[in-house]
PDB file of N, CA and C in Angstrom:
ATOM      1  N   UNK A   1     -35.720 -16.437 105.847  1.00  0.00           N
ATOM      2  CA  UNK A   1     -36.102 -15.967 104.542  1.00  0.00           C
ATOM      3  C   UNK A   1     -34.825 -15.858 103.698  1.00  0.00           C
ATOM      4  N   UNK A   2     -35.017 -16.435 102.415  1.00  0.00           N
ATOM      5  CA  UNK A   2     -33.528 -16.701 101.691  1.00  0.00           C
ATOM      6  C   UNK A   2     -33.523 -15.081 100.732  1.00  0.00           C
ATOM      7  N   UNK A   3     -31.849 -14.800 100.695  1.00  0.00           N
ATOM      8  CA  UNK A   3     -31.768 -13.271 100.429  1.00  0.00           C
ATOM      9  C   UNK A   3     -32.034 -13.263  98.975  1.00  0.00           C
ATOM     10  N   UNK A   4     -32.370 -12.336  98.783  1.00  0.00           N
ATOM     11  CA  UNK A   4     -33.016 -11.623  97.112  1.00  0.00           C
ATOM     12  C   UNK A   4     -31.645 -11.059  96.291  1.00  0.00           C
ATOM     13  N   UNK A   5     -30.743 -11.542  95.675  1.00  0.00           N
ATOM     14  CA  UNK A   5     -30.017 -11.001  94.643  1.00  0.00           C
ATOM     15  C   UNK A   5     -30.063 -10.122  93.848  1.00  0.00           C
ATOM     16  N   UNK A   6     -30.072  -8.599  93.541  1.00  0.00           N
ATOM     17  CA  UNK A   6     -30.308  -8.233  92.825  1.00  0.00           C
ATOM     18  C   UNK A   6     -28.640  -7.905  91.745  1.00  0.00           C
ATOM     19  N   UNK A   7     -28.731  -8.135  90.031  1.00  0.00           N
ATOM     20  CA  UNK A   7     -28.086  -7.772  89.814  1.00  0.00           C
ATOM     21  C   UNK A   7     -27.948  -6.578  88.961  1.00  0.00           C
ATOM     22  N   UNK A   8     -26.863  -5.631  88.976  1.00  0.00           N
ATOM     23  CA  UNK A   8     -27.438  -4.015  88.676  1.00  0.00           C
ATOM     24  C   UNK A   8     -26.164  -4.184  87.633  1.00  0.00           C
ATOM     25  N   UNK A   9     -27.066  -3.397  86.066  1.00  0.00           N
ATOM     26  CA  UNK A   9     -26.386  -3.629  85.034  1.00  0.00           C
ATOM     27  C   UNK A   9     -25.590  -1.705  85.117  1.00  0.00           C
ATOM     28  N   UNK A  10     -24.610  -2.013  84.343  1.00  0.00           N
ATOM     29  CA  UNK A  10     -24.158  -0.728  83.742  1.00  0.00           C
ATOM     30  C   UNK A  10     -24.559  -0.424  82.322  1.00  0.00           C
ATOM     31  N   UNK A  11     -24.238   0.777  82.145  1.00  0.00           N
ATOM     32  CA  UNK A  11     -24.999   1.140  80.559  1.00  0.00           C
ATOM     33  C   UNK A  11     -23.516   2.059  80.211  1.00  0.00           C
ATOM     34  N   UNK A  12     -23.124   2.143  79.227  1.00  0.00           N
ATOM     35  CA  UNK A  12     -22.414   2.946  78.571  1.00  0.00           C
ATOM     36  C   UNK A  12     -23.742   4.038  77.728  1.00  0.00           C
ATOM     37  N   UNK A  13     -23.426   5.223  78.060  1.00  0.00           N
ATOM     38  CA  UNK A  13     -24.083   6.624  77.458  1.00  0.00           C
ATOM     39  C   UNK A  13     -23.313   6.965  76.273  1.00  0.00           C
ATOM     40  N   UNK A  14     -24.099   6.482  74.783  1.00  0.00           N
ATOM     41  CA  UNK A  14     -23.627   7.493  73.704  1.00  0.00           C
ATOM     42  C   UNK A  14     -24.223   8.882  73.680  1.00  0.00           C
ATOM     43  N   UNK A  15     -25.555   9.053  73.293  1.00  0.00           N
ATOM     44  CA  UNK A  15     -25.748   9.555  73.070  1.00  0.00           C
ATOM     45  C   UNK A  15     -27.373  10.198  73.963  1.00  0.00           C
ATOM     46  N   UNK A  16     -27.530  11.058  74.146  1.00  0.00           N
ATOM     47  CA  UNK A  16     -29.013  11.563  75.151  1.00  0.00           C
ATOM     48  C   UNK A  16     -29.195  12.764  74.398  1.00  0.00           C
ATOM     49  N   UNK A  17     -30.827  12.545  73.850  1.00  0.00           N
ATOM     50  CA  UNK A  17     -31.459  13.646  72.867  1.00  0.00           C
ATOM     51  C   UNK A  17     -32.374  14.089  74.041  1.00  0.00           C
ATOM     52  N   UNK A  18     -32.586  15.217  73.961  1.00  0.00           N
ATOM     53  CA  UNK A  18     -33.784  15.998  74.905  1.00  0.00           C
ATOM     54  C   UNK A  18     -34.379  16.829  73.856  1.00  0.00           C
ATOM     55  N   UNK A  19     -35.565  16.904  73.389  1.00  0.00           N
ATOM     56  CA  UNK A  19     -36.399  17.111  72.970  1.00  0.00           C
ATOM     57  C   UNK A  19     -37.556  18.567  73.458  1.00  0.00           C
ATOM     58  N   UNK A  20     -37.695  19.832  72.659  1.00  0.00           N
ATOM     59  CA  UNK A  20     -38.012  20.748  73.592  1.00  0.00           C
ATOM     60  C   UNK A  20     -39.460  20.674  73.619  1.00  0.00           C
ATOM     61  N   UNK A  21     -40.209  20.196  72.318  1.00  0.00           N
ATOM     62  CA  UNK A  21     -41.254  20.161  71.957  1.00  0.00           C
ATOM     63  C   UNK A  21     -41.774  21.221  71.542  1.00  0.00           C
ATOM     64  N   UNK A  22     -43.168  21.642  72.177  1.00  0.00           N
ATOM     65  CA  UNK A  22     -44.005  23.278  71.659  1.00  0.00           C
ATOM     66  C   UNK A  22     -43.197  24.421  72.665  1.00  0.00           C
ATOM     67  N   UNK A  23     -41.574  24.466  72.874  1.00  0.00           N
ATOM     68  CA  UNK A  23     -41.532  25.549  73.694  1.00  0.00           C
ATOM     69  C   UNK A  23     -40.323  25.507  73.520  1.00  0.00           C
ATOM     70  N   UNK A  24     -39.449  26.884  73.463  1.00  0.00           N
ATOM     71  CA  UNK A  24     -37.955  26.742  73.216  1.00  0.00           C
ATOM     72  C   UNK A  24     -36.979  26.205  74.082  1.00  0.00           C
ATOM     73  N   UNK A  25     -36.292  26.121  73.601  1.00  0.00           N
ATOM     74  CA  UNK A  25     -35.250  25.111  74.556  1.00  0.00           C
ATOM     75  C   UNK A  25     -34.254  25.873  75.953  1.00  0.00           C
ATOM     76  N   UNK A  26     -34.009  24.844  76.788  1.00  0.00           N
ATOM     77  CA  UNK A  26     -33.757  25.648  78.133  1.00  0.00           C
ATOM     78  C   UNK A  26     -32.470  26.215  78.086  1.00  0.00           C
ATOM     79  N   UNK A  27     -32.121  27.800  78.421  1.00  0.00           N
ATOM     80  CA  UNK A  27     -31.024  28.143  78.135  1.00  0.00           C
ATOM     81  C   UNK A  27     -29.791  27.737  79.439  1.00  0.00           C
ATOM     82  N   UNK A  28     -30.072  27.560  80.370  1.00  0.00           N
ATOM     83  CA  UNK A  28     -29.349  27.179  81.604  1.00  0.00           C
ATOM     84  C   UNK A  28     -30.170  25.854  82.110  1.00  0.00           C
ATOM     85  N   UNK A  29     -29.581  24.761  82.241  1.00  0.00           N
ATOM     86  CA  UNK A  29     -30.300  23.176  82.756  1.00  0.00           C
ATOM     87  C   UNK A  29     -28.535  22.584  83.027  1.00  0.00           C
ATOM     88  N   UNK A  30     -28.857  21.850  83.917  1.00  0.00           N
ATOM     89  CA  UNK A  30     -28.575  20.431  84.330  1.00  0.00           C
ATOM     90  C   UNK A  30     -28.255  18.672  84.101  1.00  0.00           C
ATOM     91  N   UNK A  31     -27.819  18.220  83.350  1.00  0.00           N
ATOM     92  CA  UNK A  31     -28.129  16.777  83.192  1.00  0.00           C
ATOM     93  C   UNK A  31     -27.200  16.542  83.988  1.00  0.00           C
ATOM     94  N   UNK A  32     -28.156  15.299  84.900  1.00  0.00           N
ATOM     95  CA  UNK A  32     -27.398  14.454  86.059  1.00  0.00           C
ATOM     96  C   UNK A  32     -27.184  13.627  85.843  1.00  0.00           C
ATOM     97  N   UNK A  33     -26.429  12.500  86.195  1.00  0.00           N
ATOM     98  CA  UNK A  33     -26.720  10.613  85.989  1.00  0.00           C
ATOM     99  C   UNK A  33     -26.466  10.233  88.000  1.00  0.00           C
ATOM    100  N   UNK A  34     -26.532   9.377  87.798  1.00  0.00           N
ATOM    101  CA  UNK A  34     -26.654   8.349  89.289  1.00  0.00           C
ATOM    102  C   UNK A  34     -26.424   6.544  88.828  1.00  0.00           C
ATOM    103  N   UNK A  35     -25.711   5.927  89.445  1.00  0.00           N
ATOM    104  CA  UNK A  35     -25.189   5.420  89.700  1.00  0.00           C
ATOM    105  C   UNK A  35     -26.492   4.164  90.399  1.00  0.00           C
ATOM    106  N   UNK A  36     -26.682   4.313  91.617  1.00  0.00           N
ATOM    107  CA  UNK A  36     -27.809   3.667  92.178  1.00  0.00           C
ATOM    108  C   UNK A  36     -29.075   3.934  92.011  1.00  0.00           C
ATOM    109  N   UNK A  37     -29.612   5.507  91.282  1.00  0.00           N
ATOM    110  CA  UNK A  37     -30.754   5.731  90.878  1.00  0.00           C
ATOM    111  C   UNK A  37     -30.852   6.643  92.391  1.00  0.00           C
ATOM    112  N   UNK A  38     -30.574   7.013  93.786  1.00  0.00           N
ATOM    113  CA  UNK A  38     -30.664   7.597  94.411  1.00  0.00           C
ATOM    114  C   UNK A  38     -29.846   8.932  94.269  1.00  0.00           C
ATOM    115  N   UNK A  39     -28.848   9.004  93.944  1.00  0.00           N
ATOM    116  CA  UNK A  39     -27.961   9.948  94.441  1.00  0.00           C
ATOM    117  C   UNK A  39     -27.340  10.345  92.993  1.00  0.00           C
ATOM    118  N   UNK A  40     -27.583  11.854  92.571  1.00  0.00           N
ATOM    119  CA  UNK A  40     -27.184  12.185  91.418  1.00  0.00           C
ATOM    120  C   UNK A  40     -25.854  13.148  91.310  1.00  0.00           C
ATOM    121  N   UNK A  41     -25.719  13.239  90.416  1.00  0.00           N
ATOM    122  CA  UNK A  41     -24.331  14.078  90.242  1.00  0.00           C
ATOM    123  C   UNK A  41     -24.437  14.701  89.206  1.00  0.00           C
ATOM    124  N   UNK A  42     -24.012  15.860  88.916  1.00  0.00           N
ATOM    125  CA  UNK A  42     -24.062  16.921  87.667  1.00  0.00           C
ATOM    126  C   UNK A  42     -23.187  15.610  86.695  1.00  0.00           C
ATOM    127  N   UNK A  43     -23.268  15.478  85.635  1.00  0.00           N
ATOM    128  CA  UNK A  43     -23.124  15.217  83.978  1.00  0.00           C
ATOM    129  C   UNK A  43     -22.589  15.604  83.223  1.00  0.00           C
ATOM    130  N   UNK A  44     -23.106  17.050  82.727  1.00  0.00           N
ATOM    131  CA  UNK A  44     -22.861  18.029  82.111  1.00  0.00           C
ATOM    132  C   UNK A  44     -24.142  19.059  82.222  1.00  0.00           C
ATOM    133  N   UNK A  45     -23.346  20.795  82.344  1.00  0.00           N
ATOM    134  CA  UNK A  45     -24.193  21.448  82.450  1.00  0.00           C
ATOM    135  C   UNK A  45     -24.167  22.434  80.785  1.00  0.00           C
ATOM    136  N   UNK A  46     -25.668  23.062  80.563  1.00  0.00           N
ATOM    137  CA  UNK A  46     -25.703  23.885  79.223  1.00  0.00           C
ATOM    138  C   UNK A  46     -26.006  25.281  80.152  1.00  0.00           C
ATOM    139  N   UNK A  47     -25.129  26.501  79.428  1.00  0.00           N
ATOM    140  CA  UNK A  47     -25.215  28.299  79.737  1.00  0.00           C
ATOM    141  C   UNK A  47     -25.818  28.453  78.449  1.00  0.00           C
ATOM    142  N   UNK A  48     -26.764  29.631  78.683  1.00  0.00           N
ATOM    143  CA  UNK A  48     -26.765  30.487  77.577  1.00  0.00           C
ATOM    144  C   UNK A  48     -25.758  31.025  76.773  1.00  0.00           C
ATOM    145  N   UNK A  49     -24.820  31.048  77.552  1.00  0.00           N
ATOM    146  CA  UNK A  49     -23.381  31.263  77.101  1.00  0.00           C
ATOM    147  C   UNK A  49     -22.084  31.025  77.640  1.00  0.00           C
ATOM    148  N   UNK A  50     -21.031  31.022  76.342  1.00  0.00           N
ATOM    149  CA  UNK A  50     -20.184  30.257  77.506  1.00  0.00           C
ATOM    150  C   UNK A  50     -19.094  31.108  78.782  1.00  0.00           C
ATOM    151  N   UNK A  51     -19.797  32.461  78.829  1.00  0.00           N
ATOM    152  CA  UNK A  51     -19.025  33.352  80.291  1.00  0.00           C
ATOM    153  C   UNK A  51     -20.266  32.709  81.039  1.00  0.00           C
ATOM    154  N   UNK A  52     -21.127  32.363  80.845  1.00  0.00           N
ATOM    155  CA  UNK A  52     -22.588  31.390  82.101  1.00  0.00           C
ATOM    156  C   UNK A  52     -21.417  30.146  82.734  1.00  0.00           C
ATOM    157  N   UNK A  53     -20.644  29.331  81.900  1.00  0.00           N
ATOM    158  CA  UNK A  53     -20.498  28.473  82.371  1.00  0.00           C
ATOM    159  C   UNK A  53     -19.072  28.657  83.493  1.00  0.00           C
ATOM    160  N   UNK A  54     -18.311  29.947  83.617  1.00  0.00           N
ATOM    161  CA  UNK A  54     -17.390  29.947  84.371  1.00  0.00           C
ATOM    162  C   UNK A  54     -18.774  30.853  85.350  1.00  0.00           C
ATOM    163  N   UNK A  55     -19.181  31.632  85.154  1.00  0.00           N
ATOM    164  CA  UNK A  55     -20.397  32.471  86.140  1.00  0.00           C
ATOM    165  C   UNK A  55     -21.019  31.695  87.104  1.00  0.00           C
ATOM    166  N   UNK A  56     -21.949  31.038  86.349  1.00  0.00           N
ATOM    167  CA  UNK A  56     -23.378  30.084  87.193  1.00  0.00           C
ATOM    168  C   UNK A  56     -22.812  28.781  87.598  1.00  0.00           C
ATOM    169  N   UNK A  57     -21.890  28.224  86.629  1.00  0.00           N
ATOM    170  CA  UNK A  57     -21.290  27.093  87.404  1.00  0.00           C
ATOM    171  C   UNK A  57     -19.798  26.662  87.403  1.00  0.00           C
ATOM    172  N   UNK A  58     -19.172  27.766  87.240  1.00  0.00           N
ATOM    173  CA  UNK A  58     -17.856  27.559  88.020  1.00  0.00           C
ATOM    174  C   UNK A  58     -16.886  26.128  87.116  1.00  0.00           C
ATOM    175  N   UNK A  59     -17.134  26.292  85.869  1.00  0.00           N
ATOM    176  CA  UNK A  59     -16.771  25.470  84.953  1.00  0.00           C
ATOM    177  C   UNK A  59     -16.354  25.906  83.516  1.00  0.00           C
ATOM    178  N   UNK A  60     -14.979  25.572  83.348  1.00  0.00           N
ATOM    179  CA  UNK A  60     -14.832  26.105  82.073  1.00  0.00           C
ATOM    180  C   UNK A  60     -15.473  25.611  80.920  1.00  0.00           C
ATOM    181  N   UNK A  61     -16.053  26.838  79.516  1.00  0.00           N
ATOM    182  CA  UNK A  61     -16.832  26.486  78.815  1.00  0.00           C
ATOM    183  C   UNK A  61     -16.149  25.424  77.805  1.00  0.00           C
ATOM    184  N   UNK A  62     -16.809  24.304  76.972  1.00  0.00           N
ATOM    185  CA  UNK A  62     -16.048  23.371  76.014  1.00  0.00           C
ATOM    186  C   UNK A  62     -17.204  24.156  74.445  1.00  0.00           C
ATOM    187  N   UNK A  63     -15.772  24.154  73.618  1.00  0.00           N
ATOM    188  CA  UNK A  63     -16.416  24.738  72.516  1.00  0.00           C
ATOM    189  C   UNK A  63     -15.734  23.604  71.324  1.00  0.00           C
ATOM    190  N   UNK A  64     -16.250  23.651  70.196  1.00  0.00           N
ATOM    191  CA  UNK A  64     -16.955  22.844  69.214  1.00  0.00           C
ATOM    192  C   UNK A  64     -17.220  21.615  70.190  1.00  0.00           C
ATOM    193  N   UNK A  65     -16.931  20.204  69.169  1.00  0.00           N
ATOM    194  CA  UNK A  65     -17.102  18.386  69.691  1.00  0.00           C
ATOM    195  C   UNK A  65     -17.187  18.534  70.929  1.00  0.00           C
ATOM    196  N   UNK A  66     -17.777  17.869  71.546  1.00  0.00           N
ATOM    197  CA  UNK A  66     -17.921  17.538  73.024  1.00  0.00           C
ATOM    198  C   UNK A  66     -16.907  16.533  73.450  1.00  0.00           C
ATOM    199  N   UNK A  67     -16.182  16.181  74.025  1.00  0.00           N
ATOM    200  CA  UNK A  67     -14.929  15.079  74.460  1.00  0.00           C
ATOM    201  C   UNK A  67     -14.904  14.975  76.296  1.00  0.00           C
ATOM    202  N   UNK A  68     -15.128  14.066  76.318  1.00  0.00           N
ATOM    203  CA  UNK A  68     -14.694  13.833  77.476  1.00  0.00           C
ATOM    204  C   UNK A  68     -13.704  12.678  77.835  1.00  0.00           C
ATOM    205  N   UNK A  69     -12.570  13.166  78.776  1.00  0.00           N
ATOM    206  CA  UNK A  69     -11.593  12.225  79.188  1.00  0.00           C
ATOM    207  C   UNK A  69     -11.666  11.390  80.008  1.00  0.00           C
ATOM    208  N   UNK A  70     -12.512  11.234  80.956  1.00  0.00           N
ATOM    209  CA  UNK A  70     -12.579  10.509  81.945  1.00  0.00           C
ATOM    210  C   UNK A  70     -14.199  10.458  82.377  1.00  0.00           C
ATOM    211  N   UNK A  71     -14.577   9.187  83.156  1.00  0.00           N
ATOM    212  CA  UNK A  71     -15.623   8.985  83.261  1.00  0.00           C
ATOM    213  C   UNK A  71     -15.792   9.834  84.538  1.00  0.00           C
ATOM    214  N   UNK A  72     -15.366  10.716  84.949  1.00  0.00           N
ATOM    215  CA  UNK A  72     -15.653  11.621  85.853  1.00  0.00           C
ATOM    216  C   UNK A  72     -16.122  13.039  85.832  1.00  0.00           C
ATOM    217  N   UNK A  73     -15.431  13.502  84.903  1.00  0.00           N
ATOM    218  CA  UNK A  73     -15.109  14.599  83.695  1.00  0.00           C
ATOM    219  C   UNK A  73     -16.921  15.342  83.783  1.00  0.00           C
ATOM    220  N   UNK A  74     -16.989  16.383  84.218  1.00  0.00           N
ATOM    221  CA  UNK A  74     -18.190  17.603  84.053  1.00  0.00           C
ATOM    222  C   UNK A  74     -17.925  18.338  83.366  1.00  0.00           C
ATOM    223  N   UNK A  75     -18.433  18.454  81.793  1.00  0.00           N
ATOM    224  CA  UNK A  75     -18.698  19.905  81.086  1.00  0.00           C
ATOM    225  C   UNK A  75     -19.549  20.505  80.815  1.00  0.00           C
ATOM    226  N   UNK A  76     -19.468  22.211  80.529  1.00  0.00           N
ATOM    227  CA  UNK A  76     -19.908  23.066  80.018  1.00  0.00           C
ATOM    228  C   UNK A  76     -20.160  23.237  79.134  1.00  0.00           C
ATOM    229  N   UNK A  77     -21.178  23.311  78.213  1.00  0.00           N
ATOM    230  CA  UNK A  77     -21.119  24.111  76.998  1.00  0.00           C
ATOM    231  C   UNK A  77     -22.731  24.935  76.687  1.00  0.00           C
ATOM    232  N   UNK A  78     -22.382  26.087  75.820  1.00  0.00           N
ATOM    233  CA  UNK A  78     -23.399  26.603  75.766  1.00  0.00           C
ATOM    234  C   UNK A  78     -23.982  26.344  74.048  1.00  0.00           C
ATOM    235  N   UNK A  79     -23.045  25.196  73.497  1.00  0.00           N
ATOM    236  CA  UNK A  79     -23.880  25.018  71.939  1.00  0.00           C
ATOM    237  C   UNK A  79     -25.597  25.047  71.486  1.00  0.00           C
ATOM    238  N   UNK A  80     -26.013  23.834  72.419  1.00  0.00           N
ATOM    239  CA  UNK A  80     -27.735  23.800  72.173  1.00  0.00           C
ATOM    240  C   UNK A  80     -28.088  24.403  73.202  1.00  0.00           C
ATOM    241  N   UNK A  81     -27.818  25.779  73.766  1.00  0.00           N
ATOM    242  CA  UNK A  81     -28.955  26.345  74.341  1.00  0.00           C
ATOM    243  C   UNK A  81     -29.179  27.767  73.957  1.00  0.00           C
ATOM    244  N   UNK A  82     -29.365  27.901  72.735  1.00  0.00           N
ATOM    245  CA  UNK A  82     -30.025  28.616  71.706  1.00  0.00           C
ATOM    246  C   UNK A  82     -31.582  28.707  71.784  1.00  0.00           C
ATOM    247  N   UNK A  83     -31.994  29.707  72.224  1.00  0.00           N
ATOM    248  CA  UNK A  83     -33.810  29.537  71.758  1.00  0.00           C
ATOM    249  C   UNK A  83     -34.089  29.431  70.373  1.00  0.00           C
ATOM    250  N   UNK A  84     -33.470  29.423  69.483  1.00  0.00           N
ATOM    251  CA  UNK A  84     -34.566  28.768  68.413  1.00  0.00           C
ATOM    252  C   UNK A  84     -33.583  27.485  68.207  1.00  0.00           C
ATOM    253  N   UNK A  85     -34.676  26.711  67.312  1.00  0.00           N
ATOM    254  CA  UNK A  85     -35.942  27.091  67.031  1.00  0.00           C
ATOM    255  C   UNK A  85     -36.846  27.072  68.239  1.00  0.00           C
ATOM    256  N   UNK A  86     -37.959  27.754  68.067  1.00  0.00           N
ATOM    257  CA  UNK A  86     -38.830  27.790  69.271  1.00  0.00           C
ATOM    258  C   UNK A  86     -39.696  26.675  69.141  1.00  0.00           C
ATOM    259  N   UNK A  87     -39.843  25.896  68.848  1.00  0.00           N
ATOM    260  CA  UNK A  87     -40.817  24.433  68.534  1.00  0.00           C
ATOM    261  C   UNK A  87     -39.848  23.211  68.261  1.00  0.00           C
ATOM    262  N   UNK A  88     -39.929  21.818  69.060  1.00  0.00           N
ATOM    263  CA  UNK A  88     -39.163  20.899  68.489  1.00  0.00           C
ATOM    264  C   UNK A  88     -37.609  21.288  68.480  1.00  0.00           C
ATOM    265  N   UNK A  89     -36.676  21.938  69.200  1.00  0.00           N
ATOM    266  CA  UNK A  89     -35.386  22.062  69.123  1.00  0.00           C
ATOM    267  C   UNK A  89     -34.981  21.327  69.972  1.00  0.00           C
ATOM    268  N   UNK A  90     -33.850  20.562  69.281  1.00  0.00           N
ATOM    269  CA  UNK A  90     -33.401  19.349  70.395  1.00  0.00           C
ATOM    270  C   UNK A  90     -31.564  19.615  71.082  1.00  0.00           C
ATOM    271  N   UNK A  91     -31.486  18.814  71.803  1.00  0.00           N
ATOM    272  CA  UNK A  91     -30.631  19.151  73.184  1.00  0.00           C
ATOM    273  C   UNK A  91     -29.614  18.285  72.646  1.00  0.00           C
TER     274      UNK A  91
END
């Protein structure tokens, strides 16, 4: 049986909107990415605030622009995780 090629694209990430809809937005979450689609890795995490982000995850908080230096690079910030608005507030 002749082998199956698969070829696996990369994506460069500008930008990722999360959307809260009819319910306010999450004050402590997660965004992961993965690589093979199996195996994920923290991204960047959002605190309610930014003493959450040295607290809950052991990461110093990033305040105003978001910047990252390296494609390795995990930050903190607690900008969009504000409950309001309580309808439609985006991430």
């Amino acid at each position: 049986m002749p082998l199956k090629i698969v070829k696996q694209r990369v994506y460069q990430i500008e930008y990722v909107i999360v959307k809260a809809a009819n319910s306010p937005r999450p004050a402590a979450w997660i965004l992961e990415k993965s690589i093979d689609g199996e195996n994920f890795q923290p991204w960047q995490y959002y605190a309610p605030s930014d003493e959450e982000c040295w607290t809950r995850y052991s990461v110093p908080p990033v305040t105003g622009k978001l910047v990252y230096i390296g494609d390795d690079d995990v930050i903190c910030t607690s900008v969009s995780s504000r409950q309001t608005p309580m309808e439609n507030g985006e991430v």
